[in-house]
PDB file of N, CA and C in Angstrom:
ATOM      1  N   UNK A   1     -12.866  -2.231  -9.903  1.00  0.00           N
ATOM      2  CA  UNK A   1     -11.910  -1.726  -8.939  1.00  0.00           C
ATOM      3  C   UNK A   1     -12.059  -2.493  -7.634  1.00  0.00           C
ATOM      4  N   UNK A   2     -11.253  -2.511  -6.927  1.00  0.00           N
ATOM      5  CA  UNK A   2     -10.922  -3.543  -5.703  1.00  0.00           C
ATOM      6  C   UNK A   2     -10.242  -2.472  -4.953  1.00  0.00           C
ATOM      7  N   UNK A   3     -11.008  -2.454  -3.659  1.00  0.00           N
ATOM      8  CA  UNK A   3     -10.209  -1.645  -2.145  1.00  0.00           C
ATOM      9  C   UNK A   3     -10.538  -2.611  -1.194  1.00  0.00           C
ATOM     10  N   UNK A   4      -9.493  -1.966   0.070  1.00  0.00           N
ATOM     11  CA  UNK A   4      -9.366  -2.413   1.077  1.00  0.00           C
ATOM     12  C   UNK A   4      -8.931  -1.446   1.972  1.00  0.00           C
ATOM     13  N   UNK A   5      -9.402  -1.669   3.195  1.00  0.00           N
ATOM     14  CA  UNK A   5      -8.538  -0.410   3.993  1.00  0.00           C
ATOM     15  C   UNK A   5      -7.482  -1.776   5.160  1.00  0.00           C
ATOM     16  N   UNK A   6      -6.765  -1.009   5.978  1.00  0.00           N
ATOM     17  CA  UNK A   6      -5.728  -1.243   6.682  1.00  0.00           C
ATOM     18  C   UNK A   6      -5.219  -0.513   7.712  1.00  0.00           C
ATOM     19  N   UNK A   7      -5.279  -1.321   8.939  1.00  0.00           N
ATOM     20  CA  UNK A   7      -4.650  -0.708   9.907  1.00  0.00           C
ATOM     21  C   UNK A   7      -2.940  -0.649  10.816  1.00  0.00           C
ATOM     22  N   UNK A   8      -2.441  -0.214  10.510  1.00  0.00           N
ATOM     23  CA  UNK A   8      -1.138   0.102  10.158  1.00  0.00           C
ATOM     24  C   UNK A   8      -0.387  -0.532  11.435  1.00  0.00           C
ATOM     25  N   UNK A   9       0.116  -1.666  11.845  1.00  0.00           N
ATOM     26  CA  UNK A   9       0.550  -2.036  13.089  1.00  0.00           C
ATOM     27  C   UNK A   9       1.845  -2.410  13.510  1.00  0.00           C
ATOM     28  N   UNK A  10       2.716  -1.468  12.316  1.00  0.00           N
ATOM     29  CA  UNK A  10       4.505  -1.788  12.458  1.00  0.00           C
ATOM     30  C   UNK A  10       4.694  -0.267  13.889  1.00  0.00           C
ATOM     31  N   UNK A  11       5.167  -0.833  14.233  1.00  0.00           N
ATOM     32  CA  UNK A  11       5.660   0.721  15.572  1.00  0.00           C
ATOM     33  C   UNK A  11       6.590   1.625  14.691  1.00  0.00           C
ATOM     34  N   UNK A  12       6.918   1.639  13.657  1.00  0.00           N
ATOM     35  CA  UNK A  12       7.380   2.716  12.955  1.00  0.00           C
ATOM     36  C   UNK A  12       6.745   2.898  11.503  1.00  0.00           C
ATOM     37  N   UNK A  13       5.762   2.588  11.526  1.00  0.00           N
ATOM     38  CA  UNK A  13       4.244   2.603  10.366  1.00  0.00           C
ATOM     39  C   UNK A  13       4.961   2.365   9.304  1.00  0.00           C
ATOM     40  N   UNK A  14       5.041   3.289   8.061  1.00  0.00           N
ATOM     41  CA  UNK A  14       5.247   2.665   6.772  1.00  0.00           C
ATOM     42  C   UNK A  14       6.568   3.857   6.568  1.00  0.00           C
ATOM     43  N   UNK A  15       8.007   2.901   6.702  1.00  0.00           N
ATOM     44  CA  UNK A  15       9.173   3.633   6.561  1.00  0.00           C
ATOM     45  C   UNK A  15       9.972   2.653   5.717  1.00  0.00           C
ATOM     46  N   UNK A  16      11.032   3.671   4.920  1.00  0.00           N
ATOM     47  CA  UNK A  16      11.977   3.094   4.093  1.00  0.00           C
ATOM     48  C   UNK A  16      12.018   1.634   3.960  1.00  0.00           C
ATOM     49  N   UNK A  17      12.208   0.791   4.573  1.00  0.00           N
ATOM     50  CA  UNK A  17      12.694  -0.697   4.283  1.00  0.00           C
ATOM     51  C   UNK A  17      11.562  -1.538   4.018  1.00  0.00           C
ATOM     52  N   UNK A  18      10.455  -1.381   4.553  1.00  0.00           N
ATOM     53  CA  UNK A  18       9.323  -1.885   4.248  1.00  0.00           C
ATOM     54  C   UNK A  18       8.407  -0.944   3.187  1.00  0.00           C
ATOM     55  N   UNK A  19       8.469   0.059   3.262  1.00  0.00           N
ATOM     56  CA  UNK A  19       7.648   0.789   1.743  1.00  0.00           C
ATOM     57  C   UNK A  19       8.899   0.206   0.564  1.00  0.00           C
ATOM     58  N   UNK A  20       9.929  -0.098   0.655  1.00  0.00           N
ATOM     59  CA  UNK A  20      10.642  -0.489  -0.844  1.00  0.00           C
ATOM     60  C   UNK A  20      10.083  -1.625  -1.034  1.00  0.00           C
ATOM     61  N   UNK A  21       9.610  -2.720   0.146  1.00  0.00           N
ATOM     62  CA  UNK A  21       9.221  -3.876   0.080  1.00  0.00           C
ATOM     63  C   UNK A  21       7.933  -4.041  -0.935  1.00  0.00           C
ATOM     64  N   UNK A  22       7.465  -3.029  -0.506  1.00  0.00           N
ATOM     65  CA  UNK A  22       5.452  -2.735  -1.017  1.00  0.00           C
ATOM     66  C   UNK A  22       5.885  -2.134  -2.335  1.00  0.00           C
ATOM     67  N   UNK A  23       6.975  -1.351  -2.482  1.00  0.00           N
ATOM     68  CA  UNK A  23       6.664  -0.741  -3.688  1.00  0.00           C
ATOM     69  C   UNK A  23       7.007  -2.170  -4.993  1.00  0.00           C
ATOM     70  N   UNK A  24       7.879  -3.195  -4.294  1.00  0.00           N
ATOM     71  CA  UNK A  24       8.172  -4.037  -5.228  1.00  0.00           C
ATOM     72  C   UNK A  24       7.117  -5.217  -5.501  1.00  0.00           C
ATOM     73  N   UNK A  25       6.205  -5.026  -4.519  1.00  0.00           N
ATOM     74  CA  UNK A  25       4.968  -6.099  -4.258  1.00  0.00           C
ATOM     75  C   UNK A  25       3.913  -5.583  -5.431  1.00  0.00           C
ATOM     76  N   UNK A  26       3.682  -3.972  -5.323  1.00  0.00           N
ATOM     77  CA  UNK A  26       2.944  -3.402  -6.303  1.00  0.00           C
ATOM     78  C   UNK A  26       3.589  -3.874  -7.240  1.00  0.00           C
ATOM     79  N   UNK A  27       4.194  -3.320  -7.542  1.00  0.00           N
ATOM     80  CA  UNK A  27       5.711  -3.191  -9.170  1.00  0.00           C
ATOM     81  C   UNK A  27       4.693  -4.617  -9.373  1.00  0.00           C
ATOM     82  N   UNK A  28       4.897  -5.983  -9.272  1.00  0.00           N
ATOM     83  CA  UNK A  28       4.462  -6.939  -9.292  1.00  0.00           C
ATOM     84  C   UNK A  28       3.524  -7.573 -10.398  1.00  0.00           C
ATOM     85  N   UNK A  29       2.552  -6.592  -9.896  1.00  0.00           N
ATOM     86  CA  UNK A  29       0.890  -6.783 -10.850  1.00  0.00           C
ATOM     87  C   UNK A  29       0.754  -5.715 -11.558  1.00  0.00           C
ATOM     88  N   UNK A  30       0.041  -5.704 -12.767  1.00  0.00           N
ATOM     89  CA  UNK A  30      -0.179  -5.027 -13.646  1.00  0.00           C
ATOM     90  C   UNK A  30      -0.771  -4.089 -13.551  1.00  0.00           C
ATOM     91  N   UNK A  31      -1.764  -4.131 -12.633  1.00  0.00           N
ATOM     92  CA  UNK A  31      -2.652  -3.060 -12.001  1.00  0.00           C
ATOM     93  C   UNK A  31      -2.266  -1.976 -11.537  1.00  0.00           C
ATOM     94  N   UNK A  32      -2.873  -0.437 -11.831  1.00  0.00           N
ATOM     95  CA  UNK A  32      -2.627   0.273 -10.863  1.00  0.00           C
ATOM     96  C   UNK A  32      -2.842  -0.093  -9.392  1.00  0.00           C
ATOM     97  N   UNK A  33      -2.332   0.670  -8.280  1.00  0.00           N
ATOM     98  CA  UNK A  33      -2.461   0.625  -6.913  1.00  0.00           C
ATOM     99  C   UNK A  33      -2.210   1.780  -6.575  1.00  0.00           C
ATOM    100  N   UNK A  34      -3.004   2.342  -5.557  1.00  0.00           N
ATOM    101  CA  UNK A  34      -2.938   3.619  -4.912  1.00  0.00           C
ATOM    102  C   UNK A  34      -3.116   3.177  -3.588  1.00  0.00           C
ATOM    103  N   UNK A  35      -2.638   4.308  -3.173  1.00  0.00           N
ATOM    104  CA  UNK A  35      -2.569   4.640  -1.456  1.00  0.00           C
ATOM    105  C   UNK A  35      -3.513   5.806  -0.894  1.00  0.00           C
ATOM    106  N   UNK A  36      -4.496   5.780  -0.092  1.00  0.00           N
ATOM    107  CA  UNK A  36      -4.745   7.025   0.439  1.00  0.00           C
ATOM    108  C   UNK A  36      -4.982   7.120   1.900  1.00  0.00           C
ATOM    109  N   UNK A  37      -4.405   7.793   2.129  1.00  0.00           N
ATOM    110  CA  UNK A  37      -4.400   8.004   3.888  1.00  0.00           C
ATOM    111  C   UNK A  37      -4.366  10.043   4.019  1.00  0.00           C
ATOM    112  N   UNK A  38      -5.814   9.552   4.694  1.00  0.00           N
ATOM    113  CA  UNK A  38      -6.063  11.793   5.477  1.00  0.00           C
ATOM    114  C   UNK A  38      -6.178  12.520   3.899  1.00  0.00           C
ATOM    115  N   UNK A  39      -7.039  12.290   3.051  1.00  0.00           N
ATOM    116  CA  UNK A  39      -7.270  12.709   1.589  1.00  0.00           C
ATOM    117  C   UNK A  39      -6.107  12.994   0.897  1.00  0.00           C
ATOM    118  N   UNK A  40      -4.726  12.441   0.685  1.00  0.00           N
ATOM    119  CA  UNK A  40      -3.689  12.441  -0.007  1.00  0.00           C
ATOM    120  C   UNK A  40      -3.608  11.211  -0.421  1.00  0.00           C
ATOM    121  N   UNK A  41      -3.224  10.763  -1.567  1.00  0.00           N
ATOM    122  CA  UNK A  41      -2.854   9.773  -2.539  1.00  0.00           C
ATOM    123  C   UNK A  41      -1.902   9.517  -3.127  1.00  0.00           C
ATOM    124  N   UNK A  42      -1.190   8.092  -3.250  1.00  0.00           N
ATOM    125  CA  UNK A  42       0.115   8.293  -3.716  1.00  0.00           C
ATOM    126  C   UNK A  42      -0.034   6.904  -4.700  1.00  0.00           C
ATOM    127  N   UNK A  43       0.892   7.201  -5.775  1.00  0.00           N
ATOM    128  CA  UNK A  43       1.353   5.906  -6.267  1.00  0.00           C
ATOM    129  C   UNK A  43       1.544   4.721  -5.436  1.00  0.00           C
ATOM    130  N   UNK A  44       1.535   3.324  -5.337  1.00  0.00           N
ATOM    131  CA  UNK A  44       2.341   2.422  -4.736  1.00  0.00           C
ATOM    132  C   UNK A  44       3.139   1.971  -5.384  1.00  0.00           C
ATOM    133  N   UNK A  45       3.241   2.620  -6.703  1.00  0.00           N
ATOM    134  CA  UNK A  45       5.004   1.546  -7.291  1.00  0.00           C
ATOM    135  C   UNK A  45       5.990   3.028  -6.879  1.00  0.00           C
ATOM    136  N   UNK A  46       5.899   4.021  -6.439  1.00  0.00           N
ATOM    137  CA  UNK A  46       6.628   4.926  -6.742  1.00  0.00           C
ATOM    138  C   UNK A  46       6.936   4.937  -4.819  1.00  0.00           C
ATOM    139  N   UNK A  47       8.104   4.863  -4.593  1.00  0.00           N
ATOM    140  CA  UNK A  47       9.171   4.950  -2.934  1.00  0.00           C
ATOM    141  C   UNK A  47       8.630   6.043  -2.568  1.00  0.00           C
ATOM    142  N   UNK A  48       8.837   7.286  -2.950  1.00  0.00           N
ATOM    143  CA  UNK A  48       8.831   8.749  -2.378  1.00  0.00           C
ATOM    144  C   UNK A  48       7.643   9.423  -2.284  1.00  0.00           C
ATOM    145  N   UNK A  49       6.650   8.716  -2.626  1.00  0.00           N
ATOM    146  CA  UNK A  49       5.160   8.990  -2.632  1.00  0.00           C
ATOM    147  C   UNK A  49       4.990   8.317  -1.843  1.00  0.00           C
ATOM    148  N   UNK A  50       4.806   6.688  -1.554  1.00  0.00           N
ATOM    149  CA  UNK A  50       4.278   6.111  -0.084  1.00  0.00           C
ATOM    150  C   UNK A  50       5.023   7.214   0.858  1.00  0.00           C
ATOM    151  N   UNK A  51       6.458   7.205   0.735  1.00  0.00           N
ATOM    152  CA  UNK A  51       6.881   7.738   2.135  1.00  0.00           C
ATOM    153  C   UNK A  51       6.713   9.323   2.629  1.00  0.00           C
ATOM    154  N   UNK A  52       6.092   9.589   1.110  1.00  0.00           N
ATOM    155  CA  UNK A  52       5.494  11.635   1.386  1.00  0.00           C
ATOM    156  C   UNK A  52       4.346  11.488   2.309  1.00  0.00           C
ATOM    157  N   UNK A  53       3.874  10.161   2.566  1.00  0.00           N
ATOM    158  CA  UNK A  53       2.170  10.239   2.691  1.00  0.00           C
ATOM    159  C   UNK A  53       2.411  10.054   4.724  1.00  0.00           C
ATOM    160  N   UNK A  54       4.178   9.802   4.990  1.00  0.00           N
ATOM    161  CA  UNK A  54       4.357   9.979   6.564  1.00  0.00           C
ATOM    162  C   UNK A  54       3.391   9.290   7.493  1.00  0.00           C
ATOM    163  N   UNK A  55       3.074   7.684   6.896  1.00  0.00           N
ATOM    164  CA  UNK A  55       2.070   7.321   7.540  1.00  0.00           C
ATOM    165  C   UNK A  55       2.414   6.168   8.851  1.00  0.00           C
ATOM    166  N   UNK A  56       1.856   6.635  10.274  1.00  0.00           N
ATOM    167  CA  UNK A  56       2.688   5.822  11.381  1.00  0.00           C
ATOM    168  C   UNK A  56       1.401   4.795  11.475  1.00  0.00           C
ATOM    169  N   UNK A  57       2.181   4.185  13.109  1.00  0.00           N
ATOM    170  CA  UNK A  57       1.242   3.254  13.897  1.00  0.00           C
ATOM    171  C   UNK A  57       0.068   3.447  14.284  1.00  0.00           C
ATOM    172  N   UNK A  58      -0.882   2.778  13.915  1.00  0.00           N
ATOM    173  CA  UNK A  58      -2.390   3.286  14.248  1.00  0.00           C
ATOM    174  C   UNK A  58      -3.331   4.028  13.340  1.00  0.00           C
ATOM    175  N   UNK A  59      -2.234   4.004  12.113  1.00  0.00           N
ATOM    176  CA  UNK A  59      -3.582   5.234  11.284  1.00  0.00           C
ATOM    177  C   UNK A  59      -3.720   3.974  10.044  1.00  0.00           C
ATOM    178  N   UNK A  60      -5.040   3.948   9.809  1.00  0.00           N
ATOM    179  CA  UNK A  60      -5.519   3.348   8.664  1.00  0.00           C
ATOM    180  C   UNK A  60      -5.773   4.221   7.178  1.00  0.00           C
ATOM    181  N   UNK A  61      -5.071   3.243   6.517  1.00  0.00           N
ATOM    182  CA  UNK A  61      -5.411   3.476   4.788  1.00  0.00           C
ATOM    183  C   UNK A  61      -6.141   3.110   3.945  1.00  0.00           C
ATOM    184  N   UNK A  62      -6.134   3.140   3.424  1.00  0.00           N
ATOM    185  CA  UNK A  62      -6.977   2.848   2.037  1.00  0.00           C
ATOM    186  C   UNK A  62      -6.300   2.491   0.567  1.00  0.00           C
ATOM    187  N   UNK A  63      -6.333   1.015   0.226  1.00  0.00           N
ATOM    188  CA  UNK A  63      -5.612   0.641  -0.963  1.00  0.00           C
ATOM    189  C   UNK A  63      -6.853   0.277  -2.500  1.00  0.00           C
ATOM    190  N   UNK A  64      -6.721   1.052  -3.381  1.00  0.00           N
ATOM    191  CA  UNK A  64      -7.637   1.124  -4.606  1.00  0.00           C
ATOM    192  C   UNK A  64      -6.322   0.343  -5.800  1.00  0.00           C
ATOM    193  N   UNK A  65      -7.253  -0.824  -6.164  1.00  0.00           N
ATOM    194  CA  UNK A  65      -6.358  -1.455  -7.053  1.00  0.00           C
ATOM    195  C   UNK A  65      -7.345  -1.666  -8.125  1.00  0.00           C
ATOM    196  N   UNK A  66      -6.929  -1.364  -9.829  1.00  0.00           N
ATOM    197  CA  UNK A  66      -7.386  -1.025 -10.837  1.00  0.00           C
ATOM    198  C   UNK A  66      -6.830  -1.770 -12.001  1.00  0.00           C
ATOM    199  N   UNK A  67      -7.244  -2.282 -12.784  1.00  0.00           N
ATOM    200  CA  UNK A  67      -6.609  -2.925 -13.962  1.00  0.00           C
ATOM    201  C   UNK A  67      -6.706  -4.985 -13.785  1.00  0.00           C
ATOM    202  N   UNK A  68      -6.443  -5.250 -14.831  1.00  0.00           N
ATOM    203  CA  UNK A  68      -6.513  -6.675 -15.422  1.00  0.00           C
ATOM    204  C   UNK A  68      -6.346  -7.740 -14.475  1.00  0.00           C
ATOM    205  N   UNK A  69      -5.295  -7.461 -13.624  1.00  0.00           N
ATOM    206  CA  UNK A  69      -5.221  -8.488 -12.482  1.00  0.00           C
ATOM    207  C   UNK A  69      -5.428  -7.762 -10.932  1.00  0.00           C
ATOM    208  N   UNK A  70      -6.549  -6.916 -10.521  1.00  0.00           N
ATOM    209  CA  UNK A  70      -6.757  -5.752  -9.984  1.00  0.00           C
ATOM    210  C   UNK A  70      -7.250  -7.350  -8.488  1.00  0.00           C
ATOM    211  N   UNK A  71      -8.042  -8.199  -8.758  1.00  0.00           N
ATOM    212  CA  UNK A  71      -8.520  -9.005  -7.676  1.00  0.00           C
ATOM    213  C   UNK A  71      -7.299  -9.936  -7.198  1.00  0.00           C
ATOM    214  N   UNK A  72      -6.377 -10.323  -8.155  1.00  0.00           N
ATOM    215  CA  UNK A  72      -4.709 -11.121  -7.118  1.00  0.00           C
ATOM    216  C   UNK A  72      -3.760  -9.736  -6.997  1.00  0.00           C
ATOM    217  N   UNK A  73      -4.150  -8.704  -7.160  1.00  0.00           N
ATOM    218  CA  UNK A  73      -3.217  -7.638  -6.877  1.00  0.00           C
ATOM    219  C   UNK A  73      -3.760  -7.353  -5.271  1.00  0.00           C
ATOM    220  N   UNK A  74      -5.183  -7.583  -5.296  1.00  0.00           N
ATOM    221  CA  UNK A  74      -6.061  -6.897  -4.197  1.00  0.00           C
ATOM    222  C   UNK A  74      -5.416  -7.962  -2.441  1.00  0.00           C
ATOM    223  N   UNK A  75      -5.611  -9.408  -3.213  1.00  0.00           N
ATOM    224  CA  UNK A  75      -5.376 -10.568  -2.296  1.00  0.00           C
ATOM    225  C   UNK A  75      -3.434 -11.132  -1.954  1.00  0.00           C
ATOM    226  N   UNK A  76      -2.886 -10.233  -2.870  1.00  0.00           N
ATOM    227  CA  UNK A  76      -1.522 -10.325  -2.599  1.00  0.00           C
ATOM    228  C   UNK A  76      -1.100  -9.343  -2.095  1.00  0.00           C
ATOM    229  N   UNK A  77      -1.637  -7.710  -1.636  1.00  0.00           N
ATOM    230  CA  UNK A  77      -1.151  -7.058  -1.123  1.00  0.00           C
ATOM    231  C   UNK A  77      -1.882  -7.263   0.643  1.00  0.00           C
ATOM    232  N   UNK A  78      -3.009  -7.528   0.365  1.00  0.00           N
ATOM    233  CA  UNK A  78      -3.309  -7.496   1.594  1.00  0.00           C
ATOM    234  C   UNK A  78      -2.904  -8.505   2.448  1.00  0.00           C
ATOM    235  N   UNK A  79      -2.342  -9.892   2.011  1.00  0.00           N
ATOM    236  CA  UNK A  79      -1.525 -10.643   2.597  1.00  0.00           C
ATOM    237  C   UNK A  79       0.077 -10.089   3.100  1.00  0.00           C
ATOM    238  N   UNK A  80       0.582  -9.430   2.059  1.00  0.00           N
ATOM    239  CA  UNK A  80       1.566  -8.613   2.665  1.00  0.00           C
ATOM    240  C   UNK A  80       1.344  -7.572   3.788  1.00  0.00           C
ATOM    241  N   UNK A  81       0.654  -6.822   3.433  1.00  0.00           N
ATOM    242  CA  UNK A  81      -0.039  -5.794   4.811  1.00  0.00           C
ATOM    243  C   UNK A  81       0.168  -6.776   6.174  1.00  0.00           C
ATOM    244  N   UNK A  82      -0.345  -7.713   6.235  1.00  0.00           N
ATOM    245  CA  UNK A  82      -0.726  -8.282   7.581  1.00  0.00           C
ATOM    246  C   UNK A  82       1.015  -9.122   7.667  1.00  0.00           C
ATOM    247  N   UNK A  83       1.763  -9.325   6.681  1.00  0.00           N
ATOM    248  CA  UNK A  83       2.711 -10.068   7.136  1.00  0.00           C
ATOM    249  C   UNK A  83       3.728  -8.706   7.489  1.00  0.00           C
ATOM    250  N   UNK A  84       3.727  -7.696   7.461  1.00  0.00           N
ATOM    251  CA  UNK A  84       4.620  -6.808   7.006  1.00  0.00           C
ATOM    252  C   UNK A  84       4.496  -5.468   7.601  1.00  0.00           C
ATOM    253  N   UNK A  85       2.840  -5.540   7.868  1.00  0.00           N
ATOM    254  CA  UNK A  85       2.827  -3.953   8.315  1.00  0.00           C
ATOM    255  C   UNK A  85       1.953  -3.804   9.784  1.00  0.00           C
TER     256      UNK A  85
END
């Protein structure tokens, strides 16, 4: 398993246009990916779960990536994070 945490630095944290972005970045790799932010967890291929999790500017997460290509799932999301979030 492969984590990373993240500190969230869009001024409107993780909303609609950019969580569809992530959910298609997950979608991607084969691996599971989860989200957890304040002990709630969400899918990352699934839209309405990142955006249940209401996460703004300044709060850090936590990304757990699992399965076969779990280490370029780990190094392609977190390149997105920093381009994106």
């Amino acid at each position: 398993m492969q984590e990373f945490q993240y500190t969230i630095q869009d001024e409107n944290g993780i909303h609609a246009r950019p969580a569809g972005l992530l959910v298609r970045k997950a979608q991607s790799y084969q691996s599971s990916a989860t989200m957890i932010h304040e002990g709630k967890s969400a899918d990352m291929k699934r839209l309405f779960a990142l955006l249940g999790l209401n996460i703004k500017q300044g709060n850090t997460v936590t990304v757990q990536l699992s399965g076969e290509d779990e280490e370029a799932a780990a190094q392609g999301l977190k390149e997105f994070f920093g381009e994106n979030l």
